[in-house]
Protein backbone atom coordinates (compact mmCIF):
# COMPACT_ATOMS: atom_id res chain seq x y z
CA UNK A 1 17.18 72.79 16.89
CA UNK A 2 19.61 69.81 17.19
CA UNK A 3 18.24 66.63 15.39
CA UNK A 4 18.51 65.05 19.16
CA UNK A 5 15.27 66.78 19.75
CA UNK A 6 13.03 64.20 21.81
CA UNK A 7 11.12 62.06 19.84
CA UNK A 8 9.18 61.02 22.90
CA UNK A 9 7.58 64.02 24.58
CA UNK A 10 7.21 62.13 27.72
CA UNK A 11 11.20 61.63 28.91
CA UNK A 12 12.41 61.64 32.60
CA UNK A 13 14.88 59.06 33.45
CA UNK A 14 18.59 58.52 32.59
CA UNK A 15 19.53 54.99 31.62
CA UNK A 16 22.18 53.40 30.81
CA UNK A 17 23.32 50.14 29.90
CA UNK A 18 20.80 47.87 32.09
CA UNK A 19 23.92 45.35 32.48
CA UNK A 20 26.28 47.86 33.87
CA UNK A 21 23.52 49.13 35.98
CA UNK A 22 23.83 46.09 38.07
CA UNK A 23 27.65 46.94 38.78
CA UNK A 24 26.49 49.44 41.52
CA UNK A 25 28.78 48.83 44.36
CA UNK A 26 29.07 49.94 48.03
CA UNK A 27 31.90 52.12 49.63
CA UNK A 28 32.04 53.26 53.17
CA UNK A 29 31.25 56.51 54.02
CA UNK A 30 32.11 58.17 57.47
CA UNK A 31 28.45 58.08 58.97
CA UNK A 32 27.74 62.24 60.85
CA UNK A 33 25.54 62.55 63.48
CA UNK A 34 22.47 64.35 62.95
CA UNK A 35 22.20 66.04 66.36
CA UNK A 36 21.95 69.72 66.55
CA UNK A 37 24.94 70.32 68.28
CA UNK A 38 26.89 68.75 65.47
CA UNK A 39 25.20 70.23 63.14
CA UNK A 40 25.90 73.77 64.82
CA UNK A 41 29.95 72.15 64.82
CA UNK A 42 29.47 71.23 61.01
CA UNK A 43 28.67 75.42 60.63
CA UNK A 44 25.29 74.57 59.11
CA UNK A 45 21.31 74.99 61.19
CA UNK A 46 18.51 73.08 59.54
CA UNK A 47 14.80 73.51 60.48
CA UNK A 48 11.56 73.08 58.37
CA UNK A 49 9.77 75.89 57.25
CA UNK A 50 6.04 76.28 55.90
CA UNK A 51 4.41 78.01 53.18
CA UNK A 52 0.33 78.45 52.94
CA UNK A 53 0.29 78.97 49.29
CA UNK A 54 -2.47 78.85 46.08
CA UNK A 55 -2.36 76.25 43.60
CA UNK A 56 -2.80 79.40 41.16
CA UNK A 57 -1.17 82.15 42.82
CA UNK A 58 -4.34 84.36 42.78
CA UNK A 59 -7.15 81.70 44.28
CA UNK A 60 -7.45 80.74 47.93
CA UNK A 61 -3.87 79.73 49.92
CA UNK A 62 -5.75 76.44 50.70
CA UNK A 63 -2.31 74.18 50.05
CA UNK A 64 0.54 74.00 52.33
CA UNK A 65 4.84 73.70 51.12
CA UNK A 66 6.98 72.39 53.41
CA UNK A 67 10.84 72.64 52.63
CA UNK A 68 14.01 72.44 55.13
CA UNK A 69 16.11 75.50 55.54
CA UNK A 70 20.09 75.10 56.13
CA UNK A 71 21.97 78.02 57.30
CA UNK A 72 25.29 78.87 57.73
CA UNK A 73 26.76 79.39 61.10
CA UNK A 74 30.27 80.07 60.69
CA UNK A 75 30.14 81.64 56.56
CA UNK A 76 29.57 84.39 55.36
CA UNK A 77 26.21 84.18 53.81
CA UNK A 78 26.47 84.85 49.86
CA UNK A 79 22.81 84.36 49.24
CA UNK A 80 19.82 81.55 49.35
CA UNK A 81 19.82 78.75 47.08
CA UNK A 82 16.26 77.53 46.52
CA UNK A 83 16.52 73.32 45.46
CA UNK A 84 13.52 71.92 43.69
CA UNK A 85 14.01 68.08 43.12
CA UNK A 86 12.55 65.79 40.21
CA UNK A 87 9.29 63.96 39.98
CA UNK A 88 8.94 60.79 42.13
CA UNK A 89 12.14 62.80 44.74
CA UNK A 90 11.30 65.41 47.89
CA UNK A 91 13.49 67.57 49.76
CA UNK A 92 15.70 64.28 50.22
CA UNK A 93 17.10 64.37 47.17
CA UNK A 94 19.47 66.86 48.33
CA UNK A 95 19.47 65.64 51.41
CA UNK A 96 19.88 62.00 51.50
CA UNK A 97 20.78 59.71 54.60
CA UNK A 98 22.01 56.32 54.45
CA UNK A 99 22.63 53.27 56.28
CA UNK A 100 26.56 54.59 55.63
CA UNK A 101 26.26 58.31 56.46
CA UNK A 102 24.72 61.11 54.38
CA UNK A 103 24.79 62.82 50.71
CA UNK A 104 23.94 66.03 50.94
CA UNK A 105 24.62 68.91 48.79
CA UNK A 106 22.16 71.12 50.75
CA UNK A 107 24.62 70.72 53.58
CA UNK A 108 27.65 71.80 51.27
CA UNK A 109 25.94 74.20 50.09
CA UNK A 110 25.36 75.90 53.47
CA UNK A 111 29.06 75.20 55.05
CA UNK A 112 29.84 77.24 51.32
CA UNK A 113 28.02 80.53 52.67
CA UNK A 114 24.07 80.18 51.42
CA UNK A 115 21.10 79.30 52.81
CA UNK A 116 20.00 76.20 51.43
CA UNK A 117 15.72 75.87 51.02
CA UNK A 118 15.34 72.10 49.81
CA UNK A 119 11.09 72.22 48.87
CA UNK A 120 8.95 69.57 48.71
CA UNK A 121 7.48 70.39 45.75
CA UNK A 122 3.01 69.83 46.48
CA UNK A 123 2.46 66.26 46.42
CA UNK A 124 5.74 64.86 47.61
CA UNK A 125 7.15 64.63 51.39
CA UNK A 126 5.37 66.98 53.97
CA UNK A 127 3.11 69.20 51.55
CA UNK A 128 0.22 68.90 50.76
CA UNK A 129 -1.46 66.21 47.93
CA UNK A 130 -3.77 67.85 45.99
CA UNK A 131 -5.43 66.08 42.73
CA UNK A 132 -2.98 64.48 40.69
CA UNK A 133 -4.35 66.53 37.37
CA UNK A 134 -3.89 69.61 39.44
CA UNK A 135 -0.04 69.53 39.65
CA UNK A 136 1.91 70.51 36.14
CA UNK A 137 4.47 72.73 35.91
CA UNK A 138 2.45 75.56 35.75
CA UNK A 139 1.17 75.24 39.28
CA UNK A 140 4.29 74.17 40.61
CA UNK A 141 6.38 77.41 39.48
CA UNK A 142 3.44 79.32 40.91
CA UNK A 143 3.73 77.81 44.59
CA UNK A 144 7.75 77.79 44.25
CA UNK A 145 7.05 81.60 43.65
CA UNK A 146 5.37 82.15 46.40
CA UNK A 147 7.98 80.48 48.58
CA UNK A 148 10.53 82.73 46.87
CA UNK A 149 8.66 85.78 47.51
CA UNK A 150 8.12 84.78 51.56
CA UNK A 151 12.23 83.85 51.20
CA UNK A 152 13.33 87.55 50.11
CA UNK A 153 11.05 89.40 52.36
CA UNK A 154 12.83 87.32 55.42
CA UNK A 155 16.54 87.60 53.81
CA UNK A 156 16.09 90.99 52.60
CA UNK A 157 18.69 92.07 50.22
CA UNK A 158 20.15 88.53 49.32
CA UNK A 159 20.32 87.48 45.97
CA UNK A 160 17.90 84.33 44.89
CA UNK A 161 18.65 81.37 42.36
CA UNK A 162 17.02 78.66 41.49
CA UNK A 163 18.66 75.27 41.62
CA UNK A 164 16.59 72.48 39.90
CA UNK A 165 17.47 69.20 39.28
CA UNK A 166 15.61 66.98 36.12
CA UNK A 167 12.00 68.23 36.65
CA UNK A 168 12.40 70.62 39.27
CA UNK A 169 14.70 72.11 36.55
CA UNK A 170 11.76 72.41 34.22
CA UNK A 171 9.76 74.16 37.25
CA UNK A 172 12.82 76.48 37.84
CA UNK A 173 12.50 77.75 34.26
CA UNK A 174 9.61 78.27 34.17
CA UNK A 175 9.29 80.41 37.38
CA UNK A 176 12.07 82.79 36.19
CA UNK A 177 10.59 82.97 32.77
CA UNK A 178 7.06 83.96 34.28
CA UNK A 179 7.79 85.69 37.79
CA UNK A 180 11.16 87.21 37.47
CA UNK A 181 11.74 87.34 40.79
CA UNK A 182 15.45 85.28 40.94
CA UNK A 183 18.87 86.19 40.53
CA UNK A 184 20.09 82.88 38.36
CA UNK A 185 18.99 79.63 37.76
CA UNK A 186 20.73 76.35 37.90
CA UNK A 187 19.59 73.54 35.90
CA UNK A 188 20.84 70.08 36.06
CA UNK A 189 19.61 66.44 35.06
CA UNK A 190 17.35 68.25 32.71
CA UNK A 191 18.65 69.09 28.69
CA UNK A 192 16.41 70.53 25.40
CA UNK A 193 17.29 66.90 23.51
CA UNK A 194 17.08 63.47 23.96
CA UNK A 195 18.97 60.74 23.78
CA UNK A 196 18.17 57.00 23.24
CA UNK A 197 17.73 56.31 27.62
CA UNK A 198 14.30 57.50 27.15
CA UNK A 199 12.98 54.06 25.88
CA UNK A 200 13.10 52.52 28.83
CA UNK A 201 10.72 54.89 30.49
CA UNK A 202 7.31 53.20 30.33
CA UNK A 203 9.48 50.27 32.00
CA UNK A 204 10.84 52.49 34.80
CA UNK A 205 7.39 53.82 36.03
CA UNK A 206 3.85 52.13 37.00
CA UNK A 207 0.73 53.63 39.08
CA UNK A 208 2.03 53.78 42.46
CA UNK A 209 -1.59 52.43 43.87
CA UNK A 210 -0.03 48.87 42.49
CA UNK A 211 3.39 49.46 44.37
CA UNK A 212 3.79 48.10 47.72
CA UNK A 213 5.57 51.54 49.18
CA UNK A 214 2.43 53.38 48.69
CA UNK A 215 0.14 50.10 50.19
CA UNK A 216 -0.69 51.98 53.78
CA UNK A 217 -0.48 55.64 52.23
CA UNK A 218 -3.48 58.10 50.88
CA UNK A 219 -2.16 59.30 47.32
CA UNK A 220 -4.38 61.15 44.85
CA UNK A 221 -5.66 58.64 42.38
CA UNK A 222 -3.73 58.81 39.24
CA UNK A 223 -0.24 59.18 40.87
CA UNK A 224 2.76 57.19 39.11
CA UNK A 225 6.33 56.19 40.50
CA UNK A 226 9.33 54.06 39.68
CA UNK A 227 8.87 50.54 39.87
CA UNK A 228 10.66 48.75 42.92
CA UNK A 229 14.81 48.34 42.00
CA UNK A 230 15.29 50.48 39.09
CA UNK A 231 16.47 53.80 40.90
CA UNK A 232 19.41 52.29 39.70
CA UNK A 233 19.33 53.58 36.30
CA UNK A 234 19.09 57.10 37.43
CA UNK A 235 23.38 56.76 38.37
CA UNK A 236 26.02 56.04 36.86
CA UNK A 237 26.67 52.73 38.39
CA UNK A 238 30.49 52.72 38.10
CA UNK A 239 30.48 55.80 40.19
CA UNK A 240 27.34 54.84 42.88
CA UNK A 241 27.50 54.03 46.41
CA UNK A 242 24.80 50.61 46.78
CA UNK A 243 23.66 52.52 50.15
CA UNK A 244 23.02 55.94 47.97
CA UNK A 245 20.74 53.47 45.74
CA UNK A 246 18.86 51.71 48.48
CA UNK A 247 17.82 54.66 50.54
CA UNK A 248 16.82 56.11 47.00
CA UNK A 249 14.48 53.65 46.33
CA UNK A 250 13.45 53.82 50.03
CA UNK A 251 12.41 57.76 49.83
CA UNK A 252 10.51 57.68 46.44
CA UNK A 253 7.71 59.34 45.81
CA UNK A 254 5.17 60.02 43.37
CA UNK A 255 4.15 61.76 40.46
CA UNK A 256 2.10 63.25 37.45
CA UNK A 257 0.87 62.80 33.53
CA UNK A 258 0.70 66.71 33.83
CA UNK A 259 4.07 66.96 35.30
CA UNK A 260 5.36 64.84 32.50
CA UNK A 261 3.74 66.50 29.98
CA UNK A 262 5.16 69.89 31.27
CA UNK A 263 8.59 68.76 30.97
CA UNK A 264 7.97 67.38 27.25
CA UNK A 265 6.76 70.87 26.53
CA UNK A 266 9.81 72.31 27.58
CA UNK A 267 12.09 69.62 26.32
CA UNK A 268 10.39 69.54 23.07
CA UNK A 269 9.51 73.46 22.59
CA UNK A 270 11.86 75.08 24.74
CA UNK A 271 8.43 76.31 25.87
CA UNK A 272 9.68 78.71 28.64
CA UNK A 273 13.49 78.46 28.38
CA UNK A 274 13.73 81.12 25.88
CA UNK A 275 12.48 83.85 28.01
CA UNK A 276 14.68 82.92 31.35
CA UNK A 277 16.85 86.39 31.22
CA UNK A 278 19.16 85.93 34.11
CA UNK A 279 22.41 83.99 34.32
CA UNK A 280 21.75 80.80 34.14
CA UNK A 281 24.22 77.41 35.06
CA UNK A 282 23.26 73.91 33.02
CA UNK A 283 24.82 70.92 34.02
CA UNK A 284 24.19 67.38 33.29
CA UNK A 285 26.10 64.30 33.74
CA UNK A 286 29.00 62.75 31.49
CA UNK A 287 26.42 59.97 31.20
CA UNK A 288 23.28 60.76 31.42
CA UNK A 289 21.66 59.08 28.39
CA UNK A 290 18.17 60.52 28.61
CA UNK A 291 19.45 63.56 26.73
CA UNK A 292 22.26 62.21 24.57
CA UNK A 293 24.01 59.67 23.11
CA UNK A 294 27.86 59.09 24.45
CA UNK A 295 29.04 59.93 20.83
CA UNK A 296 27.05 63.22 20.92
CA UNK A 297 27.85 64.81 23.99
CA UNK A 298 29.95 67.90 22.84
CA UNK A 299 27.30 68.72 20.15
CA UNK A 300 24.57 68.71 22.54
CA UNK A 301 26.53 70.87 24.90
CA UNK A 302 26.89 73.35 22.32
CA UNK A 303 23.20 73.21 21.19
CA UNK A 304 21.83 73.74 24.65
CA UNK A 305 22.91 77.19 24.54
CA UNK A 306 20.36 77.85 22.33
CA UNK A 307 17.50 77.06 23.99
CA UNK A 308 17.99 80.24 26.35
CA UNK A 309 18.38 83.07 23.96
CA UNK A 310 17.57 85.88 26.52
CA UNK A 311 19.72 84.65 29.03
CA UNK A 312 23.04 87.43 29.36
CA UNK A 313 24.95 84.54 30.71
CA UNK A 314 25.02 80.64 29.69
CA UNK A 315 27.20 78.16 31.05
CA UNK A 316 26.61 74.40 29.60
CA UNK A 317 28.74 71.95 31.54
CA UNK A 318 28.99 68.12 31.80
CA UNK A 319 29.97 66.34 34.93
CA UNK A 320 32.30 63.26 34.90
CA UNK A 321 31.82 60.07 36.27
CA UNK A 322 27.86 61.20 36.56
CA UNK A 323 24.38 59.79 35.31
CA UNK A 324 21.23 61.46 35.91
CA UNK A 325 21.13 61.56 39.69
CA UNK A 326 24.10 64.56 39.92
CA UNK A 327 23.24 65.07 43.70
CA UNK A 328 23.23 61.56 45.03
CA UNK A 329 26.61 60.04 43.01
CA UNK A 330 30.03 59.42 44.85
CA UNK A 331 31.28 62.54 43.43
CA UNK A 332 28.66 64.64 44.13
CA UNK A 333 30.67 67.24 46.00
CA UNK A 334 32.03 68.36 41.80
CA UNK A 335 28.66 69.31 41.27
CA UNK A 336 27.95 71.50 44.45
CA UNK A 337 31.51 73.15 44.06
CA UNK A 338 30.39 73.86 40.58
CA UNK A 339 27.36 75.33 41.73
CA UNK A 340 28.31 77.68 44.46
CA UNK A 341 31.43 78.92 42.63
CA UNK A 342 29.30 79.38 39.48
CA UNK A 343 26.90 81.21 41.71
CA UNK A 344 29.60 83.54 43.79
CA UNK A 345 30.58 84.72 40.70
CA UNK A 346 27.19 85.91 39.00
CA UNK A 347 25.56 87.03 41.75
């Protein structure tokens, strides 16, 4: 394995240059109305769904998954994308409204022809909160299966993927590699190497019971999330909307040690990656310095292949004018058209 292997198990955030961070800047954005008559005129239907699920998959279905379902009116539908976000992110992440409009590549993704299922993953938005030392990515891939499997029994016949982004990618992985019930996975924000961004993780993160966005909400003792202003490191600031950042920041959430220490396992021992065996997309951004250094970009493109040795099909892409937050950047759309024409043509 590349000698940009992690030497940190415990990586998560991009970062770049703290200095340039600063340079984020604001743009205006047409703002769309959220109604549901123009959303029916946009071609896309959203409603929230819910999933009674088992933190195990075999003991009582005692936890509830919420996730919001966009479907195409006017497309052809190609299949159903399922979107698991990152630690400390719910469903908003690919979903995100602004005091200048909306980001949304689960919107896109919908006008494009699939049904879009953004999840809040257990212990973020409107699921449910068990113990934090109950949620790793073990017991996330098992609840994200049994979404998947209520999914294809609704949409019979459509093809699945999975469409992570940073730990949600690490959940992805490691529901194809155990369940086998998807089509493809998509990875992005998430690489098998690290780059120097990672040491400026213990400063991005704190127990959320000491951060004033959590002061009037019950959270499992234990929780973590990013201290108040630094969302900013997750972008590439050159290419970041100030509006994207703030509503960011405004939508956090929380997280785990377990689901850090599942995504060091994978990072570190491509712990499930090598058993994925369906197509499978990765994309991270030009600058996303959690897993590379700028000078090593192209050799860490070409050693990510690697790390998914049963896979028939491996596609390894950087984004331009990206850092770690792919979704939420002012070129967001390159990422979604990457996705869904990636996707048309596997599945």
């Amino acid at each position: 394995m590349s000698s940009t292997k992690p030497r940190n198990p415990v990586a998560l955030f991009t970062v770049g240059a703290v200095s340039a961070a600063l340079l984020v800047t604001a743009v205006t954005v047409a703002p769309q109305n959220a109604s549901a008559a123009s959303e029916r005129a946009s071609g896309v239907t959203r409603h929230t769904i819910t999933e009674k699920v088992s933190l195990t998959g075999s003991g009582p279905a005692d936890q509830t998954v919420s996730a919001v379902e966009y479907r195409p009116t006017r497309a052809r539908v190609r299949g159903i994308q399922v979107m698991i976000p990152g630690v400390t992110y719910d469903h908003r992440y690919f979903d995100l409204v602004t005091d200048r409009g909306r980001i949304s590549q689960a919107r896109e993704a919908a006008e494009d022809g699939w049904i879009t299922v953004a999840v809040d993953r257990l212990g973020t938005g409107n699921s449910s909160r068990p113990a934090a030392d109950e949620l790793n990515g073990t017991t996330h891939s098992a609840t994200i299966h049994q979404l998947v499997t209520k999914l294809k029994a609704a949409h019979k016949g459509l093809p699945v993927a999975l469409v992570g982004h940073s730990m949600g990618s690490v959940v992805a992985i490691q529901e194809a590699a155990t369940y086998r019930d998807v089509d493809a996975v998509v990875v992005t924000g998430f690489m098998h190497h690290a780059g120097a961004g990672q040491l400026l993780f213990n400063a991005a993160m704190h127990p959320a019971a000491e951060d004033a966005a959590f002061t009037d909400r019950a959270i499992p003792d234990g929780s973590l999330t990013t201290r108040d202003g630094m969302r900013q490191l997750l972008y590439w600031p050159f290419n970041a909307d100030l509006s994207t950042v703030k509503a960011d920041d405004a939508a956090k959430q929380t997280a785990t040690i377990g689901e850090f220490t599942s995504f060091g396992d994978e990072q570190s021992n491509d712990a499930y990656g090598k058993s994925v065996d369906v197509p499978l997309l990765s994309l991270v951004g030009q600058h996303d310095g959690l897993y590379f250094d700028p000078s090593d970009l192209d050799k860490t493109l070409k050693a990510e292949t690697a790390a998914y040795t049963a896979s028939p099909d491996v596609d390894v892409k950087a984004i331009p004018g990206a850092g770690h937050n792919l979704a939420l950047q002012r070129n967001a759309d390159s990422t979604t058209n990457t996705i869904d024409t990636w996707l048309s043509r596997k599945l």
